[in-house]
Protein backbone atom coordinates (compact mmCIF):
# COMPACT_ATOMS: atom_id res chain seq x y z
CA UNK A 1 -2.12 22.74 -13.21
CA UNK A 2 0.79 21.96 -15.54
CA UNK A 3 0.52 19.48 -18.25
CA UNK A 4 2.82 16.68 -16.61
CA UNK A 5 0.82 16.98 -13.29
CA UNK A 6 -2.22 16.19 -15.43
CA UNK A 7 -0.43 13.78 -17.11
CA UNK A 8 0.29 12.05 -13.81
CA UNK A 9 -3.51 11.69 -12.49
CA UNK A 10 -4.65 10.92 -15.86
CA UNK A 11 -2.40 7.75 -15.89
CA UNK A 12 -3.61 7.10 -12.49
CA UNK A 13 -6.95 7.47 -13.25
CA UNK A 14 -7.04 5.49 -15.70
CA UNK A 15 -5.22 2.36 -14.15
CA UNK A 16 -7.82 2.38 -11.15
CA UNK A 17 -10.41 2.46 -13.84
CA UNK A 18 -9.03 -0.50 -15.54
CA UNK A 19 -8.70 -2.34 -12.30
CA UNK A 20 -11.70 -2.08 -11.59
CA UNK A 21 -13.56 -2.43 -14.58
CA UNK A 22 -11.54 -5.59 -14.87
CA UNK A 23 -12.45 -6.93 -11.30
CA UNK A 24 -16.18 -5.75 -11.76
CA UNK A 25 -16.42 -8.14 -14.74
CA UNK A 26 -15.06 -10.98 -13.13
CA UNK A 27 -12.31 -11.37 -15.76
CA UNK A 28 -9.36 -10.93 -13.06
CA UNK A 29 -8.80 -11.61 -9.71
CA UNK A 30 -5.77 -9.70 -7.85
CA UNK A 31 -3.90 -11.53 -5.65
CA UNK A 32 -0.96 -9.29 -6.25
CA UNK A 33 -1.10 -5.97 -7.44
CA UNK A 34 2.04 -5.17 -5.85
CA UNK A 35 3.66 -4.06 -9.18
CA UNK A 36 1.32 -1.30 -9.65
CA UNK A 37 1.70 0.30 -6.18
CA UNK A 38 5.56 1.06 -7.12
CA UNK A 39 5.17 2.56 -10.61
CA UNK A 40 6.32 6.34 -10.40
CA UNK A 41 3.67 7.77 -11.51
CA UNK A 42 0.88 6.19 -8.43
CA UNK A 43 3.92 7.34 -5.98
CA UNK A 44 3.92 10.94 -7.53
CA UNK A 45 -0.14 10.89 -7.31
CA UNK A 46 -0.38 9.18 -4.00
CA UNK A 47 2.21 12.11 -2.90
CA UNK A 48 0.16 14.60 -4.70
CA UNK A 49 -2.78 13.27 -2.00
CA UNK A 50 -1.36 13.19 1.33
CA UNK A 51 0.35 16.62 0.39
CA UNK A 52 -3.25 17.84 -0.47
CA UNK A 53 -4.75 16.42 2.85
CA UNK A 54 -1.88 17.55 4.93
CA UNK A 55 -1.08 14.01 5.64
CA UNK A 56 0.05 13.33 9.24
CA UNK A 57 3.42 12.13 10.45
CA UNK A 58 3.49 8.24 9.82
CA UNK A 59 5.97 5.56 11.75
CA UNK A 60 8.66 7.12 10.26
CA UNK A 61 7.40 10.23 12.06
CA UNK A 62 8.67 12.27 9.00
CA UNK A 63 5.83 15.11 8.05
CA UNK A 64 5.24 16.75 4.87
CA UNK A 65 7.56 20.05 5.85
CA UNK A 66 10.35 17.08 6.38
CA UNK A 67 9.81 15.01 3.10
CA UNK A 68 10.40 18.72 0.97
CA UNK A 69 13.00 19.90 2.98
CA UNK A 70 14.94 16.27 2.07
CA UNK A 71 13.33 15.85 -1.45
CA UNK A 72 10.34 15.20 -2.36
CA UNK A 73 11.92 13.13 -5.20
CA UNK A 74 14.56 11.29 -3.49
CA UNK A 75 12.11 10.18 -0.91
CA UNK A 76 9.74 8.30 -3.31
CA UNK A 77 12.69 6.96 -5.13
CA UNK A 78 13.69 5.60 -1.79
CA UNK A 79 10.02 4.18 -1.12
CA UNK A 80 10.18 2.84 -4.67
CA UNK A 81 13.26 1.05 -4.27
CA UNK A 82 12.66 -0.41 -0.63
CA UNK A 83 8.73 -1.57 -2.40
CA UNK A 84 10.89 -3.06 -5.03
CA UNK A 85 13.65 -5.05 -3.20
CA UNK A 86 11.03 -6.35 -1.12
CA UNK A 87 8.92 -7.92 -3.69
């Protein structure tokens, strides 16, 4: 595993842990933790887990073969901006 990929679930890791330590002491409630779905980093992981699963075709009916042959990149830049706009 290269250093970045590490890098990645490390970062991830770590903000799950802080949610829910957070939550578990009753200092925060999330109503809205729609800001940390979009971050680059939770796409890349959350990629990183369907890819590892051999996720199945969602509504968009695109599978995992489809999403490399366009870009794995450009494809979560595109899910980041629609998450975005939509806010």
């Amino acid at each position: 595993m290269n250093a970045k990929a590490k890098n990645t679930i490390d970062k991830v890791r770590q903000l799950q842990r802080n949610l829910y330590l957070s939550a578990k002491k009753g200092r925060r409630r999330y109503h809205a933790i729609y800001d940390k779905i979009y971050r680059e980093d939770v796409l890349l992981e959350s990629w990183k887990r369907v890819r590892a699963n051999k996720g199945a075709s969602g509504v968009d009916k695109m599978s995992i073969k489809d999403i490399e042959s366009y870009g794995v990149e450009k494809f979560l830049a595109e899910i980041r901006d629609k998450l975005i706009n939509n806010c």
